[in-house]
Protein backbone atom coordinates (compact mmCIF):
# COMPACT_ATOMS: atom_id res chain seq x y z
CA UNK A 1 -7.50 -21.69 -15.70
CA UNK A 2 -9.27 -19.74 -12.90
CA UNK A 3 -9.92 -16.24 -13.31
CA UNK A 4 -8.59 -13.87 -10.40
CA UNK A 5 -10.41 -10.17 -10.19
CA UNK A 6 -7.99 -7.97 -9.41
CA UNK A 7 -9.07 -4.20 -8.59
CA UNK A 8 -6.65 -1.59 -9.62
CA UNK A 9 -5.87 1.22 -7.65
CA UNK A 10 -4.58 3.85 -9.64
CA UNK A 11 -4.24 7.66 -10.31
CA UNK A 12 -5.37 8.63 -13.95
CA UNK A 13 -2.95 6.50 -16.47
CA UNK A 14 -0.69 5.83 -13.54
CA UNK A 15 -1.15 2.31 -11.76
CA UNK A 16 -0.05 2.31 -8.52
CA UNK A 17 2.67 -0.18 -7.19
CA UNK A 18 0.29 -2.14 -5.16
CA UNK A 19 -1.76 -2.93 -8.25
CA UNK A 20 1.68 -4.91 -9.82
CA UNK A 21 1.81 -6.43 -5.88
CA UNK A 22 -1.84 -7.77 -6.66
CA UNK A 23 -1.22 -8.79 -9.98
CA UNK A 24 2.36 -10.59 -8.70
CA UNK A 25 0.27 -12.32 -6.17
CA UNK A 26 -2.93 -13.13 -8.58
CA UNK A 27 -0.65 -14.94 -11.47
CA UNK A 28 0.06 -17.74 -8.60
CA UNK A 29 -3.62 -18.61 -8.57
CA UNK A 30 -4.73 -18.43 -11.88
CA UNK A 31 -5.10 -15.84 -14.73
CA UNK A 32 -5.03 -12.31 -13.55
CA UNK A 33 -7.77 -9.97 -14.98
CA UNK A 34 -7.69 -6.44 -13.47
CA UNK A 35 -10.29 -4.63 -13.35
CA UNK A 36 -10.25 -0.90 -14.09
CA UNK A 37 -12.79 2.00 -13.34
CA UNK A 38 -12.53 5.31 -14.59
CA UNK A 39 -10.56 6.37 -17.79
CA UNK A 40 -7.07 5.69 -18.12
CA UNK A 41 -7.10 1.72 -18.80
CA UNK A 42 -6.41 1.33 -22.47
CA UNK A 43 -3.15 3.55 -21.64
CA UNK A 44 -2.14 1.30 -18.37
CA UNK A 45 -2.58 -1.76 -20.28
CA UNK A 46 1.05 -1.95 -21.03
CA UNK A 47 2.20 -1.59 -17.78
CA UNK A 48 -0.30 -3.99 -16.77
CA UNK A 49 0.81 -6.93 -19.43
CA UNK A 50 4.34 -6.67 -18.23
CA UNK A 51 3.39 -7.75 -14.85
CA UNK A 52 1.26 -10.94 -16.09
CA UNK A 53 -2.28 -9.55 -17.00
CA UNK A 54 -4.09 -11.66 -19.08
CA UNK A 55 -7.26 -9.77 -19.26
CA UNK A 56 -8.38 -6.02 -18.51
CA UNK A 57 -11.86 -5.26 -17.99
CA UNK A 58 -12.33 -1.51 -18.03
CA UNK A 59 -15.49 0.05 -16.83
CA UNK A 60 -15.15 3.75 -17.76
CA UNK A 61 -18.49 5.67 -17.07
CA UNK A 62 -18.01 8.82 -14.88
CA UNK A 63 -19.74 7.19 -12.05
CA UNK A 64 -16.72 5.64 -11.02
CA UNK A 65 -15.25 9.04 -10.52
CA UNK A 66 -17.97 11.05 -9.86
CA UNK A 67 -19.66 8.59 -6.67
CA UNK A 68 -18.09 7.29 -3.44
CA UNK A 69 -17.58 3.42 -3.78
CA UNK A 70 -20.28 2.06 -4.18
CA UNK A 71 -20.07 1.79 -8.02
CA UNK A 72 -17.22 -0.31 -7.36
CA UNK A 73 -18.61 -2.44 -5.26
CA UNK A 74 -21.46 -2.91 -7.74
CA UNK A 75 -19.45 -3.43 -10.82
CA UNK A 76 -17.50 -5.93 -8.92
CA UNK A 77 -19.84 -8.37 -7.79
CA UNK A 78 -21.77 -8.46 -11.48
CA UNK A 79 -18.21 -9.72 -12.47
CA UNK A 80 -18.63 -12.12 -9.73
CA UNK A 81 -21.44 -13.48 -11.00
CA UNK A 82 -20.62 -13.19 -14.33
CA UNK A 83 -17.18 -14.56 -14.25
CA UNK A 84 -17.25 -16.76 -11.05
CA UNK A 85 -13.57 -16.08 -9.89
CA UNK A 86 -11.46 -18.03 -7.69
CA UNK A 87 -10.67 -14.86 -6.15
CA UNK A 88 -10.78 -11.35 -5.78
CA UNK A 89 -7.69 -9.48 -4.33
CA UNK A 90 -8.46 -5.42 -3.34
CA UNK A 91 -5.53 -3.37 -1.82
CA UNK A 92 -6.22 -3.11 1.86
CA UNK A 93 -6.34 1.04 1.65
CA UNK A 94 -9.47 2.87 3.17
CA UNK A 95 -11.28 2.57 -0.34
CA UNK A 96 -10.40 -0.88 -0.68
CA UNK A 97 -11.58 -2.46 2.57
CA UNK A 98 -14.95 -0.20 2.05
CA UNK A 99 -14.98 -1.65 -1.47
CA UNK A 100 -14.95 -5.62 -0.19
CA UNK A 101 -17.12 -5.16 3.00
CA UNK A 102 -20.11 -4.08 -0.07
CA UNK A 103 -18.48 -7.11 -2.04
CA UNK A 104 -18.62 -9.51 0.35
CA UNK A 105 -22.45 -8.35 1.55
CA UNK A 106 -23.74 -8.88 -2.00
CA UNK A 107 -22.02 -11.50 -3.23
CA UNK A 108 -22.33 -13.41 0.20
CA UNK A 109 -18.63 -13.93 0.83
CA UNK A 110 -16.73 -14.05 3.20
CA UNK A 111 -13.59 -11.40 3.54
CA UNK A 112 -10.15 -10.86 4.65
CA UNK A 113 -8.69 -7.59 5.38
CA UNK A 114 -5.12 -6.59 5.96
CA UNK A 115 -3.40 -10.25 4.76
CA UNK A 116 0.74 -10.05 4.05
CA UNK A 117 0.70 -13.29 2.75
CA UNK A 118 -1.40 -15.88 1.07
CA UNK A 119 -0.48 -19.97 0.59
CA UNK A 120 -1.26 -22.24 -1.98
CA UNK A 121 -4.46 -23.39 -0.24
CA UNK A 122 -5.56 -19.46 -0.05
CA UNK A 123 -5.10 -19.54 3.85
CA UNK A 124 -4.07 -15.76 4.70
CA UNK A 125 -1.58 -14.46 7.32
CA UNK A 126 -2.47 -11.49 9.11
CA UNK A 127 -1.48 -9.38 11.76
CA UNK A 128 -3.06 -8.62 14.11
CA UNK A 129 -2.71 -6.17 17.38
CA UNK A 130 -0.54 -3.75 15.86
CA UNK A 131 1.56 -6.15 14.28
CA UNK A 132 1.89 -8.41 17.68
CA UNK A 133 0.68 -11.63 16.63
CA UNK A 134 0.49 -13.61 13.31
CA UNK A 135 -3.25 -14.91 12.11
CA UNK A 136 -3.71 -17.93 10.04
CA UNK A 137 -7.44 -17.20 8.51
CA UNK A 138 -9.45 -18.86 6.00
CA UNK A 139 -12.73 -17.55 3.60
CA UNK A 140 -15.14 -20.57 3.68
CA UNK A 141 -18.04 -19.08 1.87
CA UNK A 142 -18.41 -17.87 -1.84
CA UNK A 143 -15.32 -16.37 -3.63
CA UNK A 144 -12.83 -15.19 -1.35
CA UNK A 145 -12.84 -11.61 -1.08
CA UNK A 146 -8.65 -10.66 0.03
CA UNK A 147 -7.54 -7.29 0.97
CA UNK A 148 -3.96 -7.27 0.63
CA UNK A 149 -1.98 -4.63 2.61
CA UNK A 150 0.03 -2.35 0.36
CA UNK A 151 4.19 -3.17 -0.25
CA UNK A 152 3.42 -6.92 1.34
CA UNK A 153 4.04 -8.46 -2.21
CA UNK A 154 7.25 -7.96 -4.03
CA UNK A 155 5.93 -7.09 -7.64
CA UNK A 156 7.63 -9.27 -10.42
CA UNK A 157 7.42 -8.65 -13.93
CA UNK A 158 5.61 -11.40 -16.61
CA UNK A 159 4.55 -11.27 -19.52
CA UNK A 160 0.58 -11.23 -20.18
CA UNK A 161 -1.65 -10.09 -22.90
CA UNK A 162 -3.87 -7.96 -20.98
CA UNK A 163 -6.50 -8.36 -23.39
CA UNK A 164 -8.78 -5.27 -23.44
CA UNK A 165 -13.20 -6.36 -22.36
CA UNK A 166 -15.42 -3.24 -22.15
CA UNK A 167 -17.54 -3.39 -19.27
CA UNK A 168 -20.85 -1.65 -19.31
CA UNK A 169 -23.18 -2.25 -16.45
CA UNK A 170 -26.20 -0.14 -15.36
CA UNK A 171 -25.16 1.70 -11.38
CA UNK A 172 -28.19 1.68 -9.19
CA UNK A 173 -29.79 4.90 -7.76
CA UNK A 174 -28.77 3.34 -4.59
CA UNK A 175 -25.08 3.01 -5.18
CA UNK A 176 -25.01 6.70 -6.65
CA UNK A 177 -26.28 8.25 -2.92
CA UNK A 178 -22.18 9.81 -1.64
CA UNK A 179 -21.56 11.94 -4.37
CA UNK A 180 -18.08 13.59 -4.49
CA UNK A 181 -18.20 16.90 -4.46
CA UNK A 182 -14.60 18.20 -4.75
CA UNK A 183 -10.96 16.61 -5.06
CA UNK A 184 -7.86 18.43 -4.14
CA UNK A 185 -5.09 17.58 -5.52
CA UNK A 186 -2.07 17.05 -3.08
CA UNK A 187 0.95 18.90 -3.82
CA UNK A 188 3.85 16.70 -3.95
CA UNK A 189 7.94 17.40 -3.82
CA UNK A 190 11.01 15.94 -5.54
CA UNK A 191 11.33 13.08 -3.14
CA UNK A 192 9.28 9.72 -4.23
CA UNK A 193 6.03 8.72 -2.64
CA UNK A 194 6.10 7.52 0.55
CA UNK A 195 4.48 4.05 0.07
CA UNK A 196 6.46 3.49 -3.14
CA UNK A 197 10.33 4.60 -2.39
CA UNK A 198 12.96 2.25 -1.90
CA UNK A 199 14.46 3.54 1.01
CA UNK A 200 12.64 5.66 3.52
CA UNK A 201 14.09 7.56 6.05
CA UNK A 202 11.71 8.59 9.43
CA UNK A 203 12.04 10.70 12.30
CA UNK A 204 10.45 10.23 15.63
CA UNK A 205 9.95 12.04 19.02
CA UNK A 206 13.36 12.36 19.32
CA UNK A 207 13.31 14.51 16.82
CA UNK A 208 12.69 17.22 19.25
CA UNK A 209 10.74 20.21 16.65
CA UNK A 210 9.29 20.89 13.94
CA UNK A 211 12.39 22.66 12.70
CA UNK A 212 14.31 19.52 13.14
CA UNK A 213 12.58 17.63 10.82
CA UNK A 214 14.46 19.32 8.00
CA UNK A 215 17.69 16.69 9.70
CA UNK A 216 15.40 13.86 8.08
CA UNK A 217 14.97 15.76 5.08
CA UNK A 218 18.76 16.16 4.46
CA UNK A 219 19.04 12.81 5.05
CA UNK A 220 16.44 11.26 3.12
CA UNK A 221 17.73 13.48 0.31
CA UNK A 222 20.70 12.56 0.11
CA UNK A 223 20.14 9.27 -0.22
CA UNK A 224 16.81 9.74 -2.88
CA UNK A 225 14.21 8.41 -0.12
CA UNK A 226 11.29 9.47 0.77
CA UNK A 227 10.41 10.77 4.14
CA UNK A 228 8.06 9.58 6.74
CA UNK A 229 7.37 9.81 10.19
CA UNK A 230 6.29 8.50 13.52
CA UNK A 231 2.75 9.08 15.08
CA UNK A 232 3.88 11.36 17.75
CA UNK A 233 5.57 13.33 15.36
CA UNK A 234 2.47 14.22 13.03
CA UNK A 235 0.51 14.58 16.64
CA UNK A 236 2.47 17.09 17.84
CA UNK A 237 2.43 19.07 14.40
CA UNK A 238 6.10 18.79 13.50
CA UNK A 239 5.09 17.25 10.14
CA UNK A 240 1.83 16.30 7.49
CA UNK A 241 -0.46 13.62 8.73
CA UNK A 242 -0.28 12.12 5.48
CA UNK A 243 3.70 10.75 6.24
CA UNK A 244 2.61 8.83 9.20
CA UNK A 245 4.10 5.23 9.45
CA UNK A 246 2.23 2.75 11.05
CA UNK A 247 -0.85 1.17 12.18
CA UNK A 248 -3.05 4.12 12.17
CA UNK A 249 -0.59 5.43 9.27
CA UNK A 250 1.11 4.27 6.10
CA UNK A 251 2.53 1.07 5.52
CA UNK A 252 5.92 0.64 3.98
CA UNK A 253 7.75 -2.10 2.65
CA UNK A 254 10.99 -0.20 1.31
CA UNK A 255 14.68 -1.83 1.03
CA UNK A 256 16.27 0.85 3.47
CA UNK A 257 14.27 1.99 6.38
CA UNK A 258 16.29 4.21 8.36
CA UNK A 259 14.17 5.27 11.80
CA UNK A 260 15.56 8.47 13.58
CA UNK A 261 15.04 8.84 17.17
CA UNK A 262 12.08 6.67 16.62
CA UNK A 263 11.40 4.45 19.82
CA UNK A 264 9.60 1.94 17.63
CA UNK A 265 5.82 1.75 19.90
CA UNK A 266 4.61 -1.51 18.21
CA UNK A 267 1.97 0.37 16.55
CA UNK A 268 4.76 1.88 14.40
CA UNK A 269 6.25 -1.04 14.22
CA UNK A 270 3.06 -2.38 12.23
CA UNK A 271 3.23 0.12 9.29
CA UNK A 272 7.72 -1.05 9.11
CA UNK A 273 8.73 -3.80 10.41
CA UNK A 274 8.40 -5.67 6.63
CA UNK A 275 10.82 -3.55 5.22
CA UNK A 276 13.91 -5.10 3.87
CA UNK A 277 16.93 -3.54 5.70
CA UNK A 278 16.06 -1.50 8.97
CA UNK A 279 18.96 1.21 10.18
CA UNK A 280 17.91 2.35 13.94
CA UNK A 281 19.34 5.80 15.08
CA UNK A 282 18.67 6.43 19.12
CA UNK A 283 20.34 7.37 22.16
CA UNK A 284 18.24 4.96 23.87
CA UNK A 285 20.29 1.72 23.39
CA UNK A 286 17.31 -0.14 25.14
CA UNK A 287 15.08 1.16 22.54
CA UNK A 288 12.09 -1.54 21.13
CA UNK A 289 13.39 -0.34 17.53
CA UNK A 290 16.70 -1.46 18.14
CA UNK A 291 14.72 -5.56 18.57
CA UNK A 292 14.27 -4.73 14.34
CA UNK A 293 17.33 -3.44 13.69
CA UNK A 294 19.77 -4.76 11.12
CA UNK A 295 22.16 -2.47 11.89
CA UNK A 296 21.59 0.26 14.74
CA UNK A 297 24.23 3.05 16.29
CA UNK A 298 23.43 4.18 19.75
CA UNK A 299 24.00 7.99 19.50
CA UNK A 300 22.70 11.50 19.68
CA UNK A 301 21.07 11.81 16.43
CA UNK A 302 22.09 15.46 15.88
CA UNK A 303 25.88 14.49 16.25
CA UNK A 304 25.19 10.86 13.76
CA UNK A 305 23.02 11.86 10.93
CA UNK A 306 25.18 14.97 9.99
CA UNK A 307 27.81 12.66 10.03
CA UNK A 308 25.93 10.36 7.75
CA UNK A 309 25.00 13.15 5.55
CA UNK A 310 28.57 14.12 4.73
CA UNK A 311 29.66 10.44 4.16
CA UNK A 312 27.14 9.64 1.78
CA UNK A 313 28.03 12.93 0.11
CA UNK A 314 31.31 11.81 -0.19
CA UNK A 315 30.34 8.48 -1.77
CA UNK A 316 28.34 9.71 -4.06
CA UNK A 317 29.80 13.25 -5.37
């Protein structure tokens, strides 16, 4: 069976969801083998064999940590020419779109970036213009390189072996020239992360303050989502950069997405429209959200979502 290289994204011990999406996704092609960098990987290798691993290769010098990318990039396509995949799926994040561009320029392949689905025949859908317009694309040359965009797979569990293979390869002066000087760790609440929740609740221009945004809070609290918000809203200040939805933002794939005075700009619309159930709260009944909506009230936001907030706390006290 063909080997699929799967890159893991994870933090420490902890793999990240859209490592199970890959994994989900690489198990239809052929036998998933992640590969890891950095410690951590004998203690994911659990989590990885109940979504369908079959092999691990872990690659834990400190130059995966210590050096931008590149490493990565170089580890990667040795296994490529040691292994000869089928294909290699990357999560189509910052890091993982830098990490196949260097793939695809060594190995000679050719690359997709940003694909929500893949067929049998590895043609990729993508979309393109802010979400506007659906792409059929095909790699013609080498081993398909495939950035998938995070929460476009639904991750299934399987069970794999996730055999352990120590991988031990010599990083090149070259590839150790970004050096990282300094991580901060971001502080993070209660609520669940934004591109891993099951229901997320936003608030848009409509919104009105800063102040306001604590509405969304109370609301995305009381339901155990996480919050996000709309481009104009992290623009203007009201709220952290890093809970933009949308193009230029995060993108979420949750089961409840519950958009609060959000007009729903088709560059937000990139970063949501996936998600499985979309609630639409605006005054504006001719809205562009409201084209999404499964179910949408037409209201003043500050009379509805209090409202909301004291049913649900009804339901679930």
């Amino acid at each position: 069976m063909a080997e699929i290289l799967v890159l893991a994204d994870h933090e420490g011990e902890t793999v990240k969801k859209v490592t199970l999406e890959l994994v989900t996704l690489a198990r239809r092609f052929g036998e998933a083998a992640v590969v890891w960098t950095g410690q951590g990987g004998e203690a994911a290798k659990d989590k990885l064999a109940e979504y369908g691993a079959a092999k691990v290769y872990i690659a834990q010098g400190s130059e995966y940590d210590d050096y931008v990318v590149a490493p990565k990039a170089e580890l990667l396509a040795w296994l490529v020419g040691q292994r000869n995949p089928a294909l290699v799926l990357l999560p189509s994040t910052a890091e993982g779109k830098e990490v196949g561009g260097r793939l695809a320029v060594k190995t000679g392949s050719g690359i997709l970036t940003d694909v929500v689905g893949l067929s049998d025949d590895l043609t990729a859908e993508q979309l393109i213009f802010g979400g506007a317009i659906n792409v059929s694309s095909k790699v013609r040359t080498g081993s398909p390189i495939i950035a998938i965009r995070p929460n476009a797979i639904v991750p299934e569990p399987a069970a794999g072996a996730a055999v352990v293979e120590p991988v031990d390869i010599t990083i090149s002066d070259q590839a150790r020239q970004a050096r990282v000087l300094e991580r901060v760790v971001q502080q993070r609440g209660a609520r669940p992360e934004l591109t891993e929740a099951s229901i997320v609740v936003s608030g848009g221009r409509g919104v009105g303050s800063a102040d306001n945004m604590a509405l969304i809070e109370k609301l995305a609290d009381s339901l155990g989502a996480a919050v996000g918000a709309s481009r104009a809203v992290t623009d203007a200040g009201w709220y952290p950069h890093q809970f933009q939805v949308g193009q230029t933002g995060k993108t979420v794939s949750p089961q409840l997405y519950v958009a609060v005075g959000i007009s729903g700009a088709i560059q937000h619309r990139a970063g949501m429209q996936t998600s499985k159930t979309i609630m639409v709260v605006n005054k504006d009944p001719e809205a562009p959200i409201f084209e999404l909506a499964d179910f949408g009230v037409v209201g003043d936001l500050f009379k509805v979502v209090p409202q909301l907030v004291e049913e649900i706390g009804k339901r679930t006290s």
